[in-house]
N, C-alpha and C. Protein backbone atom coordinates (compact mmCIF):
# COMPACT_ATOMS: atom_id res chain seq x y z
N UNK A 1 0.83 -1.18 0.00
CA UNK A 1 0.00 0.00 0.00
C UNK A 1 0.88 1.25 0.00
N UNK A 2 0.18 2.48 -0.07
CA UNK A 2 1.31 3.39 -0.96
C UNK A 2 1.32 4.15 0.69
N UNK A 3 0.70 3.90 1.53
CA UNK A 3 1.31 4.58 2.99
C UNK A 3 0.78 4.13 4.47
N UNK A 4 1.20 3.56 5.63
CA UNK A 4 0.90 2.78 6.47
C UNK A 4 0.01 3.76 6.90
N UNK A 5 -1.32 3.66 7.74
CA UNK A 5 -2.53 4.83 7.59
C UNK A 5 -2.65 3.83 8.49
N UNK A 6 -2.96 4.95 10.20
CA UNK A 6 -4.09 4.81 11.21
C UNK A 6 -5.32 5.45 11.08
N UNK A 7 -5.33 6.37 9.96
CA UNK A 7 -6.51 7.10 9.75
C UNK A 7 -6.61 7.24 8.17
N UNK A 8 -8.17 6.97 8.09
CA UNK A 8 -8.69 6.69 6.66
C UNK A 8 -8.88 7.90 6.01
N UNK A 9 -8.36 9.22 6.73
CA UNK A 9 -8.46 10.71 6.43
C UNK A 9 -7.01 10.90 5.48
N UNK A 10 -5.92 10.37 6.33
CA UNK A 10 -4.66 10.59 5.35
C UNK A 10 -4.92 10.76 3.89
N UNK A 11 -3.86 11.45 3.49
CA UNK A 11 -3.82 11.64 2.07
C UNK A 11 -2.44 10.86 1.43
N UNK A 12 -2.74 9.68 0.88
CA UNK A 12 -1.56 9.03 0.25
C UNK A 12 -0.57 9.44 -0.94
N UNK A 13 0.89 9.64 -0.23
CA UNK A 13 1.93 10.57 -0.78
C UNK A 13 1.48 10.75 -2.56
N UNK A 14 1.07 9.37 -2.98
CA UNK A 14 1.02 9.60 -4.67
C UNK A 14 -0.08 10.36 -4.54
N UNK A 15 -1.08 10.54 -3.99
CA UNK A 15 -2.03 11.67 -4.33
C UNK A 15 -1.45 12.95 -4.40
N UNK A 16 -0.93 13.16 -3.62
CA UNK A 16 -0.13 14.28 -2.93
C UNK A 16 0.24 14.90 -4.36
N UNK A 17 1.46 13.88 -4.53
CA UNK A 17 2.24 13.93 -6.02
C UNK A 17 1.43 14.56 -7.36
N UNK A 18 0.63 13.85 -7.27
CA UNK A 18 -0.75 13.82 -8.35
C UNK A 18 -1.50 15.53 -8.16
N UNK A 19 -1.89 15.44 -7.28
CA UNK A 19 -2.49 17.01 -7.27
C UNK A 19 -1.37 18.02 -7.61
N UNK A 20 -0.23 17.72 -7.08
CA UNK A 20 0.51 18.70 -7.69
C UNK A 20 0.82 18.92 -9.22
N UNK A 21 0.60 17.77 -9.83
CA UNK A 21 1.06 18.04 -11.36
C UNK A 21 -0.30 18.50 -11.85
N UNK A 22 -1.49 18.03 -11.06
CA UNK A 22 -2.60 18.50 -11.66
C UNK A 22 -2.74 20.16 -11.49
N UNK A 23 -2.20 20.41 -10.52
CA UNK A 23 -1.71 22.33 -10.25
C UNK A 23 -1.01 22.69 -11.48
N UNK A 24 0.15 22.17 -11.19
CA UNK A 24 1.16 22.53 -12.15
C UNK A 24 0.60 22.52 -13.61
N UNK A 25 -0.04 22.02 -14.20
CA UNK A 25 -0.57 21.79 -15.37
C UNK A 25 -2.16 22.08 -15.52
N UNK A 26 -2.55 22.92 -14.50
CA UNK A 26 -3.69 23.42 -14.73
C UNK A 26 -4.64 22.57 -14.87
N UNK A 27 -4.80 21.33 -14.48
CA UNK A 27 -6.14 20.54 -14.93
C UNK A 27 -6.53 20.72 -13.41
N UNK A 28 -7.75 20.82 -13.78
CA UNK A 28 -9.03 20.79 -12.55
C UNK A 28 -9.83 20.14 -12.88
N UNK A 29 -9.68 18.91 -12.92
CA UNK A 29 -10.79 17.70 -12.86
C UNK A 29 -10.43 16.63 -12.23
N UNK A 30 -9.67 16.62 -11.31
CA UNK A 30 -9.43 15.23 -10.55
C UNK A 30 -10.32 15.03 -9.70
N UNK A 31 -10.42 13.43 -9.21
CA UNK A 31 -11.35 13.19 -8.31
C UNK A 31 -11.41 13.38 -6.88
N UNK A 32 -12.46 13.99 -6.13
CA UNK A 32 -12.24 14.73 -5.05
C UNK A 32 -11.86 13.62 -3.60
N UNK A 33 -11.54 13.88 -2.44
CA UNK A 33 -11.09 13.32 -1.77
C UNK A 33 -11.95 11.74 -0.91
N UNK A 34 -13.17 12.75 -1.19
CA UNK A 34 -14.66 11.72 -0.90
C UNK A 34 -14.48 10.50 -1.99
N UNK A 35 -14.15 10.80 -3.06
CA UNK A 35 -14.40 9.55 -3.78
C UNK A 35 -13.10 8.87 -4.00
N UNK A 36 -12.02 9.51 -3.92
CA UNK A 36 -10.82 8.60 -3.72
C UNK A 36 -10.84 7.90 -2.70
N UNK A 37 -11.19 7.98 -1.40
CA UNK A 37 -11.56 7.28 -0.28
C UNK A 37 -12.21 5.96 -0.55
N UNK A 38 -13.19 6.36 -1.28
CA UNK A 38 -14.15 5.44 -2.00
C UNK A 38 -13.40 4.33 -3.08
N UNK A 39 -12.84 4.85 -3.52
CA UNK A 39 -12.15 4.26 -4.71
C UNK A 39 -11.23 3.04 -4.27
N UNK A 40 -10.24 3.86 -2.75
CA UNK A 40 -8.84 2.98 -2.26
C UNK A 40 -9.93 2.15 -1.58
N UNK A 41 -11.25 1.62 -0.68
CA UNK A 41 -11.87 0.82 -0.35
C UNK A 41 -12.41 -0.47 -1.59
N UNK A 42 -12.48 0.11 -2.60
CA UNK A 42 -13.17 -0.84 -3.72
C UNK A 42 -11.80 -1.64 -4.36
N UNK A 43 -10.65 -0.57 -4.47
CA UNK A 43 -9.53 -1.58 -5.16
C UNK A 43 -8.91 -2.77 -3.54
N UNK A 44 -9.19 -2.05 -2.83
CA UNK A 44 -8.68 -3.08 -1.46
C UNK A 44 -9.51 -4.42 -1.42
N UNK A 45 -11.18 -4.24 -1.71
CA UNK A 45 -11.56 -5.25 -1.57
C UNK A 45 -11.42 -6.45 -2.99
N UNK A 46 -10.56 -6.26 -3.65
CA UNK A 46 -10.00 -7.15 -4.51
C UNK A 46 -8.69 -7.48 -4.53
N UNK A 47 -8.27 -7.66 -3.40
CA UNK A 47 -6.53 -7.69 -3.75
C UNK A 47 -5.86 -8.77 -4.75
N UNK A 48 -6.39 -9.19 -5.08
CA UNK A 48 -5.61 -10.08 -6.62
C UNK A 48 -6.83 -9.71 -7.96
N UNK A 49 -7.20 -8.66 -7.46
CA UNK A 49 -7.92 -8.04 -9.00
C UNK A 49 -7.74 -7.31 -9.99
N UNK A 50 -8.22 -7.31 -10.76
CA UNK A 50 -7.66 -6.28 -12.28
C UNK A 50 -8.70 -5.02 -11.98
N UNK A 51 -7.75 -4.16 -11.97
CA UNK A 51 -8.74 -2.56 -11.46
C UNK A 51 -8.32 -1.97 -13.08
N UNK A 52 -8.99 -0.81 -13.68
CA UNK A 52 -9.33 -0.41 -14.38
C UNK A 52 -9.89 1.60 -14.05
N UNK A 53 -9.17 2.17 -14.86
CA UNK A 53 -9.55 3.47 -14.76
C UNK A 53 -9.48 3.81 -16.19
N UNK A 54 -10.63 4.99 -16.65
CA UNK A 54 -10.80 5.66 -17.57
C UNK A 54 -10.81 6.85 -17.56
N UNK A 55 -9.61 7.82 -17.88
CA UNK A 55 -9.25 9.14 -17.27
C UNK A 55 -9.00 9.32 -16.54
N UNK A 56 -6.92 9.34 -16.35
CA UNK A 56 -5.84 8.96 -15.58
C UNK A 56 -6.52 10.45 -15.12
N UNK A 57 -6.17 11.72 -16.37
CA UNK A 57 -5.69 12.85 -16.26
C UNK A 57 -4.79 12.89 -15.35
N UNK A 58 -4.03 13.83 -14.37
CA UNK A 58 -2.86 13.80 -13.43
C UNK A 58 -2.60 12.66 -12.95
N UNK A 59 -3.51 11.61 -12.49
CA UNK A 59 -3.49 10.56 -11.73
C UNK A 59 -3.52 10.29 -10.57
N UNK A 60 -4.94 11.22 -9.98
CA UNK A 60 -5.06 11.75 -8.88
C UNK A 60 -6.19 10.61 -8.38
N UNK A 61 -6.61 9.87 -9.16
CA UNK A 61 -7.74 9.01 -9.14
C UNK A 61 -6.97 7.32 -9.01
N UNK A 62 -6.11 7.63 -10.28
CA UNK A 62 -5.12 6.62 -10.06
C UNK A 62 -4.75 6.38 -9.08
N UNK A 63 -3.91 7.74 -7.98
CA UNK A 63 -2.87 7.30 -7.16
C UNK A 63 -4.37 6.60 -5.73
N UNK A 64 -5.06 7.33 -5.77
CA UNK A 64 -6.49 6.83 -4.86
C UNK A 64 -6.55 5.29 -5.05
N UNK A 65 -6.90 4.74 -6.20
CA UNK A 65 -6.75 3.65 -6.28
C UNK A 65 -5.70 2.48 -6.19
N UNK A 66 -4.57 3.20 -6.47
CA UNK A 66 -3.15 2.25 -5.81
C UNK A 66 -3.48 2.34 -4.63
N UNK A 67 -3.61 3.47 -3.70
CA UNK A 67 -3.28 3.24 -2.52
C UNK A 67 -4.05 1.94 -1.62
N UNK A 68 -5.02 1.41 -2.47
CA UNK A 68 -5.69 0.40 -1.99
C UNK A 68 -5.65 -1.29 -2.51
N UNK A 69 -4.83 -0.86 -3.68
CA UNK A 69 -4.09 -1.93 -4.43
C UNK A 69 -3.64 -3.09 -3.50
N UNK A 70 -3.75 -4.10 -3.79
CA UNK A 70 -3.15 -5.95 -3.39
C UNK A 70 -2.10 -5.99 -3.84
N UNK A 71 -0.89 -6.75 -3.25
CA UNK A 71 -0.06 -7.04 -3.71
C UNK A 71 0.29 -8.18 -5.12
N UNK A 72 -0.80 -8.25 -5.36
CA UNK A 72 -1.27 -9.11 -6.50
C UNK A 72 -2.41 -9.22 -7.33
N UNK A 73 -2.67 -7.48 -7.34
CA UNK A 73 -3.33 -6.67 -7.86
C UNK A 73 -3.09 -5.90 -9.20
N UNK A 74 -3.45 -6.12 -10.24
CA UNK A 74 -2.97 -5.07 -11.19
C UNK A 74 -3.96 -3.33 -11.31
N UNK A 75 -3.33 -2.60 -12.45
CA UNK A 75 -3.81 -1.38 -12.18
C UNK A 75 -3.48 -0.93 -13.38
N UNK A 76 -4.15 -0.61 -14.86
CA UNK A 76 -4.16 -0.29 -15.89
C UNK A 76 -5.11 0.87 -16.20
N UNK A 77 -4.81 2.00 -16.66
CA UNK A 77 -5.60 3.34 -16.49
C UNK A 77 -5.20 4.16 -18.19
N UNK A 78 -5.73 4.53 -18.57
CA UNK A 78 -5.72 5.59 -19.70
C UNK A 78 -6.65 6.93 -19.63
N UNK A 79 -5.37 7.56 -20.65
CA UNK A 79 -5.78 9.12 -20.76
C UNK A 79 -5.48 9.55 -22.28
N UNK A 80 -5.84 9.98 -22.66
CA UNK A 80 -5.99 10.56 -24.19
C UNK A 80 -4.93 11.69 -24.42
N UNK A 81 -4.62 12.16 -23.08
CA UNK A 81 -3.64 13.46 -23.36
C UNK A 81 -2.52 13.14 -23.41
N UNK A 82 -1.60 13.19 -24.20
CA UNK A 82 -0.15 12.69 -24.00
C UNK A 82 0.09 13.10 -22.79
N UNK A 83 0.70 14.53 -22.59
CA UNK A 83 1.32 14.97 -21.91
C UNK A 83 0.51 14.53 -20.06
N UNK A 84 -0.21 14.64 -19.73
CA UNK A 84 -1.00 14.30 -18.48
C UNK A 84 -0.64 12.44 -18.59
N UNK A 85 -0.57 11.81 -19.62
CA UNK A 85 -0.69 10.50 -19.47
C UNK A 85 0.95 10.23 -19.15
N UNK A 86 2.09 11.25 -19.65
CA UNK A 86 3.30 11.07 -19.29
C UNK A 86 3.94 11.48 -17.85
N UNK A 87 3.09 12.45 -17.43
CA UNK A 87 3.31 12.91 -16.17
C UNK A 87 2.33 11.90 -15.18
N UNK A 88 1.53 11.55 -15.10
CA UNK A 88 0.99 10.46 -14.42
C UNK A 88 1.74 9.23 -14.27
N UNK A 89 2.33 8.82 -15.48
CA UNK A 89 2.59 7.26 -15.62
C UNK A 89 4.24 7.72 -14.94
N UNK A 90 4.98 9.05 -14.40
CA UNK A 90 6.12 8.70 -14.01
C UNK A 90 5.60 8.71 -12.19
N UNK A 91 4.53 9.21 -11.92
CA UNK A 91 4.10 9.04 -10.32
C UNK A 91 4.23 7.38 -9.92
N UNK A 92 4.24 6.52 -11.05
CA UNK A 92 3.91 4.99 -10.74
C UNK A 92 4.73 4.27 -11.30
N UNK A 93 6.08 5.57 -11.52
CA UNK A 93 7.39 4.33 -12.53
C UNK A 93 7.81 3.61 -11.14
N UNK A 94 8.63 2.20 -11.24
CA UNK A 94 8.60 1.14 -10.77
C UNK A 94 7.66 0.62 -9.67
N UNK A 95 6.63 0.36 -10.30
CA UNK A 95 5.64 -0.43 -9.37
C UNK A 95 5.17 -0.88 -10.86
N UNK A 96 5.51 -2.45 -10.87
CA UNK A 96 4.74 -3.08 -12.45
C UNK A 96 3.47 -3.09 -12.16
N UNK A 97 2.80 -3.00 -11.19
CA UNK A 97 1.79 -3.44 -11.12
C UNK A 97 0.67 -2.50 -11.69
N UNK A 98 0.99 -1.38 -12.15
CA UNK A 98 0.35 -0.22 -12.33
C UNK A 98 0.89 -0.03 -14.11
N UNK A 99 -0.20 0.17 -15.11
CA UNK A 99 0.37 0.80 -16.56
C UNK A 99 -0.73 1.29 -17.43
N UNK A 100 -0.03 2.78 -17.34
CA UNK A 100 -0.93 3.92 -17.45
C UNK A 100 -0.55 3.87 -18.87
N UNK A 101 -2.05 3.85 -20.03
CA UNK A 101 -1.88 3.87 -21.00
C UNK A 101 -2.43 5.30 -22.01
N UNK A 102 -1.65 5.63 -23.14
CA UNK A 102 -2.16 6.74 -23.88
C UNK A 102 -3.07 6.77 -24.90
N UNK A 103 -4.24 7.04 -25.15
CA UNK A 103 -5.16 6.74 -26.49
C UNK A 103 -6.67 7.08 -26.00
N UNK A 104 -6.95 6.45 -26.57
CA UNK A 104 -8.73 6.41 -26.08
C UNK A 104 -8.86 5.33 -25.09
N UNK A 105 -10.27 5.62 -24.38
CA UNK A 105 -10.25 4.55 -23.77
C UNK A 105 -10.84 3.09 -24.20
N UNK A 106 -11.09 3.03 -25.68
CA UNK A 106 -11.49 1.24 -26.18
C UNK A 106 -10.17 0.93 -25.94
N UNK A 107 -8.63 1.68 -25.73
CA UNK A 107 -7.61 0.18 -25.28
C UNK A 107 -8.13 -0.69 -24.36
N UNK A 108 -8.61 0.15 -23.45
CA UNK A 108 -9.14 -0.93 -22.01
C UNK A 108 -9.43 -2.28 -22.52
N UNK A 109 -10.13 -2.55 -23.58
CA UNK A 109 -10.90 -3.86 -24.28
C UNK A 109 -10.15 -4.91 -23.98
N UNK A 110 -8.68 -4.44 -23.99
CA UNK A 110 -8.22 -5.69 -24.39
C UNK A 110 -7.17 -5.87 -23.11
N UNK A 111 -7.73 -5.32 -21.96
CA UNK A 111 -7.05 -5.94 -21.09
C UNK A 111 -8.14 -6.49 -19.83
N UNK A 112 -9.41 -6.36 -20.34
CA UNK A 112 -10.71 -6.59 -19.40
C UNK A 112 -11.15 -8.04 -19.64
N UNK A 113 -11.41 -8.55 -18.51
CA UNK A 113 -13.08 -8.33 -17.97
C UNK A 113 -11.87 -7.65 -16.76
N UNK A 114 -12.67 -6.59 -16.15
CA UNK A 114 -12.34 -5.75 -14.64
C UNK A 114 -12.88 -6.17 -13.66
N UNK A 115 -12.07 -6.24 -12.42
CA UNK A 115 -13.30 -6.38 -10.98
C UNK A 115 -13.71 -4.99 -10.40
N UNK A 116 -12.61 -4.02 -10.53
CA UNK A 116 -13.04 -2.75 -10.21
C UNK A 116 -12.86 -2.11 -11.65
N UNK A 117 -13.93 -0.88 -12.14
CA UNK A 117 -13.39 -0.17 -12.87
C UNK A 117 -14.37 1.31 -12.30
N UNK A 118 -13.45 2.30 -12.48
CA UNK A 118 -13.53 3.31 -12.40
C UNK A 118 -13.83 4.45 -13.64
N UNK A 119 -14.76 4.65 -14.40
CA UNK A 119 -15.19 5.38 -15.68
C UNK A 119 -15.28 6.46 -15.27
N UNK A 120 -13.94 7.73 -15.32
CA UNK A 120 -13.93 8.47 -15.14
C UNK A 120 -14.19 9.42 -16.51
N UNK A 121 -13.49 8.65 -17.70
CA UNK A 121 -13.17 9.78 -18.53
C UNK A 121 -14.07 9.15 -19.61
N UNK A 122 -13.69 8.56 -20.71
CA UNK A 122 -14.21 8.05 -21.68
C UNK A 122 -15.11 6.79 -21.55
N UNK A 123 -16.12 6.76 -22.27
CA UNK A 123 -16.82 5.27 -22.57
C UNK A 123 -17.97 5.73 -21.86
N UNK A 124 -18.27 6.25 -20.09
CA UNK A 124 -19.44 5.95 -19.99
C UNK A 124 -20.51 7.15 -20.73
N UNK A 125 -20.53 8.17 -21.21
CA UNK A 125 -21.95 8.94 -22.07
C UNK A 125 -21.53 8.53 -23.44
N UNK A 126 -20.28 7.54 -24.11
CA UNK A 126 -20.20 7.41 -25.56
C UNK A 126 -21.03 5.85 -26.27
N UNK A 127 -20.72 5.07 -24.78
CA UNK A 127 -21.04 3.72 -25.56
C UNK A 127 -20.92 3.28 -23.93
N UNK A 128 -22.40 3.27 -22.95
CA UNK A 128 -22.66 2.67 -21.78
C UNK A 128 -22.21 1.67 -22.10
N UNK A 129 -23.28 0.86 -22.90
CA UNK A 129 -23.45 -0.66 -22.56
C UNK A 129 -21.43 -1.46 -22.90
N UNK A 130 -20.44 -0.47 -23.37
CA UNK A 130 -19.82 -1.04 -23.85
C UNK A 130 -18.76 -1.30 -22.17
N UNK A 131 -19.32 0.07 -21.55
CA UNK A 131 -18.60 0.07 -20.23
C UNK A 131 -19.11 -1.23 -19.43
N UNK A 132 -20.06 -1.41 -19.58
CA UNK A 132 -21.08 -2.60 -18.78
C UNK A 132 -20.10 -4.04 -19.31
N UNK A 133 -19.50 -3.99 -20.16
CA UNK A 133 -19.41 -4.79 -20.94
C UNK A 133 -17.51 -5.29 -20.35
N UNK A 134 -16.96 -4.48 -19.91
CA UNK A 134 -16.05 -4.39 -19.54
C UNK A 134 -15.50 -5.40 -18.41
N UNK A 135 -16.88 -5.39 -17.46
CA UNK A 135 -16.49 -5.75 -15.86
C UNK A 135 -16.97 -7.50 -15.98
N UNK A 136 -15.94 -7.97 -15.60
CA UNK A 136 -15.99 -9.31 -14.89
C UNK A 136 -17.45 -9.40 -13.85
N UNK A 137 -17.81 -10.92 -13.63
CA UNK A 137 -18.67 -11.01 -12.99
C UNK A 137 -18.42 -10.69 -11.76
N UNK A 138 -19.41 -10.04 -10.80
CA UNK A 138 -18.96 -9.03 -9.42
C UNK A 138 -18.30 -7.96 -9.79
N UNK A 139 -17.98 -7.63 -10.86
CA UNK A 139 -17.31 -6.48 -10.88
C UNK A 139 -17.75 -5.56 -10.05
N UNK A 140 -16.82 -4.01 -9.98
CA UNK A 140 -17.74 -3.01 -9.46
C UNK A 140 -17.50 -1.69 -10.16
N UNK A 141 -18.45 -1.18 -10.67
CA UNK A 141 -18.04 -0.03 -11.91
C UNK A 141 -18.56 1.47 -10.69
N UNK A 142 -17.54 2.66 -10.84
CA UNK A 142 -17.78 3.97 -10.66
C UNK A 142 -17.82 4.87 -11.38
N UNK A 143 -18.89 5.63 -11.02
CA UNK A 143 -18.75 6.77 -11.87
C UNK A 143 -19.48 7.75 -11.02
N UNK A 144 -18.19 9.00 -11.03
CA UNK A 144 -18.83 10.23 -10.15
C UNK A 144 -19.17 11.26 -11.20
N UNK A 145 -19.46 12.49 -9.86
CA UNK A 145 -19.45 13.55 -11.07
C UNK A 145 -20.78 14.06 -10.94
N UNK A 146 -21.65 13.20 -10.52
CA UNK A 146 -23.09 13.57 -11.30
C UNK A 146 -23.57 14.47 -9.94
N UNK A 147 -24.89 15.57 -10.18
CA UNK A 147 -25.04 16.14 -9.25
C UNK A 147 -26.78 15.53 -8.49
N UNK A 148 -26.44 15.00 -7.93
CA UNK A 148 -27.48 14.52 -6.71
C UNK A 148 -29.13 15.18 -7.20
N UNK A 149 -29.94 14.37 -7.05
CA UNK A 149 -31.12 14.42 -7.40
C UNK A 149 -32.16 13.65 -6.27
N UNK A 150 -32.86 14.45 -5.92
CA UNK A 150 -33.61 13.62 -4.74
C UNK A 150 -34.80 12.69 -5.50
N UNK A 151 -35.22 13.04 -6.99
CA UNK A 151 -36.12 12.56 -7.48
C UNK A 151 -36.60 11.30 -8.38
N UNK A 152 -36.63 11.10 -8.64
CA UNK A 152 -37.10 9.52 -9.64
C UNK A 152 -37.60 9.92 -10.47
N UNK A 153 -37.61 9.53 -12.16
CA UNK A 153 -36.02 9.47 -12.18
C UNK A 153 -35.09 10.63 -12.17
N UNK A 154 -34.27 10.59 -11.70
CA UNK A 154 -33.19 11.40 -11.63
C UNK A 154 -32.86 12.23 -12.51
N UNK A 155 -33.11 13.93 -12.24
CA UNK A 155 -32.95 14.97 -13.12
C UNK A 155 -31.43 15.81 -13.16
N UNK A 156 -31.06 16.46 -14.47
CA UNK A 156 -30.05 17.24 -14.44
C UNK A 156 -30.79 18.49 -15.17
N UNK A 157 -30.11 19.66 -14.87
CA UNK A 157 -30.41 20.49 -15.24
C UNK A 157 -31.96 20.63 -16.27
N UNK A 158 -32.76 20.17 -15.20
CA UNK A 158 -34.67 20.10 -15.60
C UNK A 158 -34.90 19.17 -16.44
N UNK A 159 -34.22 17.83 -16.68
CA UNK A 159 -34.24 16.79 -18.01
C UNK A 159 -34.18 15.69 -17.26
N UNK A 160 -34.94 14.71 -17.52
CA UNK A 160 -34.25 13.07 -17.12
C UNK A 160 -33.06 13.05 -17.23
N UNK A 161 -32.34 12.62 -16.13
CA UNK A 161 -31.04 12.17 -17.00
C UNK A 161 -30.84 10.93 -17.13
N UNK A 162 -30.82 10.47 -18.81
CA UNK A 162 -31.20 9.62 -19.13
C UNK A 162 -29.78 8.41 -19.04
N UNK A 163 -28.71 9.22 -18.74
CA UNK A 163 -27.04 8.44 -18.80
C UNK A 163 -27.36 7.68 -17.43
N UNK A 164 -27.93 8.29 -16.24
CA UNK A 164 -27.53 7.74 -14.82
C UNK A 164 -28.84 6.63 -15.24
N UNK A 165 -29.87 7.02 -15.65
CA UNK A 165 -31.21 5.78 -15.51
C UNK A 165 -30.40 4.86 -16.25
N UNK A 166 -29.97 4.87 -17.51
CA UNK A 166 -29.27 3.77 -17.98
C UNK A 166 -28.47 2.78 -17.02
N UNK A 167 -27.88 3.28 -16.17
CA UNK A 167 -26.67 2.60 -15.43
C UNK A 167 -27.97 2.09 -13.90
N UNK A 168 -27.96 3.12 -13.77
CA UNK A 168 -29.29 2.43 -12.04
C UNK A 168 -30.59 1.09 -12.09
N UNK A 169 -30.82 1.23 -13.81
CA UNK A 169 -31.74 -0.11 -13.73
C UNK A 169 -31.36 -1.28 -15.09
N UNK A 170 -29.67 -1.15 -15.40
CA UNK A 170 -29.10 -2.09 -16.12
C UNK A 170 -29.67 -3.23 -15.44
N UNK A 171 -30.33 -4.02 -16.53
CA UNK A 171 -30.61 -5.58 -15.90
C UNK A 171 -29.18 -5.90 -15.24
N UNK A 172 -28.32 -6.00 -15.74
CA UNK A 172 -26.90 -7.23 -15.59
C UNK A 172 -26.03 -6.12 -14.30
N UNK A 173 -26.86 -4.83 -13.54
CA UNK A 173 -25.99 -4.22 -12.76
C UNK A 173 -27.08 -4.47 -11.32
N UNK A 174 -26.65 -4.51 -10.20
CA UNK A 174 -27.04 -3.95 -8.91
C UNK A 174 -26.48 -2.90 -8.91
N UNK A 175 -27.36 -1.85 -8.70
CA UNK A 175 -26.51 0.02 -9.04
C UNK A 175 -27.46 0.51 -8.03
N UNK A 176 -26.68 2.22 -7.08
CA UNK A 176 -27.26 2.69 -6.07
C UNK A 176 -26.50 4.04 -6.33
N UNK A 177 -27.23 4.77 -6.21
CA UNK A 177 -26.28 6.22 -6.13
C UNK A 177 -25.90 6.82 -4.79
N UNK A 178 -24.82 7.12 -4.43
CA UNK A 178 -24.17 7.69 -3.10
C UNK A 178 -24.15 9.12 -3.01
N UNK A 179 -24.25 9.46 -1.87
CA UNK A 179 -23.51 11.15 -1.94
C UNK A 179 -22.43 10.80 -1.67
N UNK A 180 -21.43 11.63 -2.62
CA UNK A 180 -19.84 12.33 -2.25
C UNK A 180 -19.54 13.64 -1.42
N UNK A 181 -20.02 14.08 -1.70
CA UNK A 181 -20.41 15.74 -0.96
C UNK A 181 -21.76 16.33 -1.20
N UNK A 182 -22.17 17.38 -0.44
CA UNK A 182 -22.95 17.64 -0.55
C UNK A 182 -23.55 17.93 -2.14
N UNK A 183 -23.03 18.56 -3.40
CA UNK A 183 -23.20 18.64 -4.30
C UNK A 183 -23.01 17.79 -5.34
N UNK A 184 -22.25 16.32 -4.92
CA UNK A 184 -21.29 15.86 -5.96
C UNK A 184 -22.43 14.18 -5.36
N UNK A 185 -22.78 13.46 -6.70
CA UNK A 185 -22.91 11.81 -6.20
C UNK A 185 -21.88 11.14 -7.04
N UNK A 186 -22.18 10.03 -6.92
CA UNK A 186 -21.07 9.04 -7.42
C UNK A 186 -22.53 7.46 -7.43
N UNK A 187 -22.14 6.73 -8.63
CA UNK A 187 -23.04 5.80 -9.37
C UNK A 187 -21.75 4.55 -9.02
N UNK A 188 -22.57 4.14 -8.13
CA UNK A 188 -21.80 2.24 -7.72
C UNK A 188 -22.55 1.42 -8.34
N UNK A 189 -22.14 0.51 -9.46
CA UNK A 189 -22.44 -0.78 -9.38
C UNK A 189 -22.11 -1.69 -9.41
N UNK A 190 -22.61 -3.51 -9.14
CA UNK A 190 -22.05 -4.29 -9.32
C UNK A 190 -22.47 -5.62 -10.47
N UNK A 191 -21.72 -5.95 -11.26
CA UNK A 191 -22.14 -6.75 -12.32
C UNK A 191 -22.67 -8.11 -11.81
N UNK A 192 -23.97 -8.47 -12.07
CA UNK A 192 -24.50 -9.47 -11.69
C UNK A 192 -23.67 -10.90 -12.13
């Protein structure tokens, strides 16, 4: 694990790392601390599993998810941006267990079925069912981001939103939406 933690508040050094290049390079979209929390609990409960991320960007999501990594765990992530996918993938040079790839995210295809995957960036509003399609049986797919809706079905800006209903009553998913913060949810599911 990427830091011995009596408290589930710590911030693990590669995050650390990670936010800084995400400063340094101006991206403001990494995942917030609520759901990295979230994230290092889901890759922990697979420790000999194939985890999966879609939109390294800095690798602030990434380093969340190592920190919960098995020692016989892998960790394969892509980003479309060169430059963010080169500065990420040196936060995780020598640890094989981790390989941050550059392109779109259909590379994923060919290193799946996933037990965890994390759809941060690409695949889930282009081609759901292809994300669905990804996860091993039990898998567990995330996706944050979305802003909390007390209603059925679930509205964004005065519209169904028709991306989260897709994912909450997939036959082949058990899916539940969480709060992350007060403004922010996050979409858990698990592949039947």
């Amino acid at each position: 694990m990427d830091t011995v933690s009596t408290s589930s508040r710590e911030i693990p050094s590669r995050v650390t790392t990670a936010e800084g290049i995400a400063a340094d390079l101006g991206f403001g979209k990494s995942c917030i601390p609520e759901v990295g929390r979230l994230l290092r609990a889901l890759a922990a409960s697979k420790p000999d599993g194939l985890i999966a991320e879609s939109g390294t960007g800095a690798g602030v999501g990434t380093a969340w998810l190592h920190s919960g990594l098995g020692a016989g765990a892998r960790l394969v992530t892509v980003e479309r941006d060169e430059e963010l996918a080169r500065r990420a993938s040196a936060v995780f040079a020598g640890d094989p267990r981790v390989e941050v790839l550059t392109g779109d995210w259909r590379l994923l295809e060919q290193h799946a079925p996933f037990d965890v995957f994390f759809c941060d960036g690409g695949g889930k509003r282009d081609d759901p069912q292809a994300v669905v399609d990804l996860l091993a049986p039990g898998g567990v797919l995330v996706m944050d981001d979305f802003t909390p809706s007390p209603e059925w079905p679930p509205r964004f800006e005065g519209e169904v939103d028709e991306l989260r209903v897709f994912y909450l009553t997939h036959g082949a998913l058990a899916a539940t939406e969480i709060l992350t913060a007060p403004t922010s949810s996050a979409v858990v599911a698990t592949r039947r």
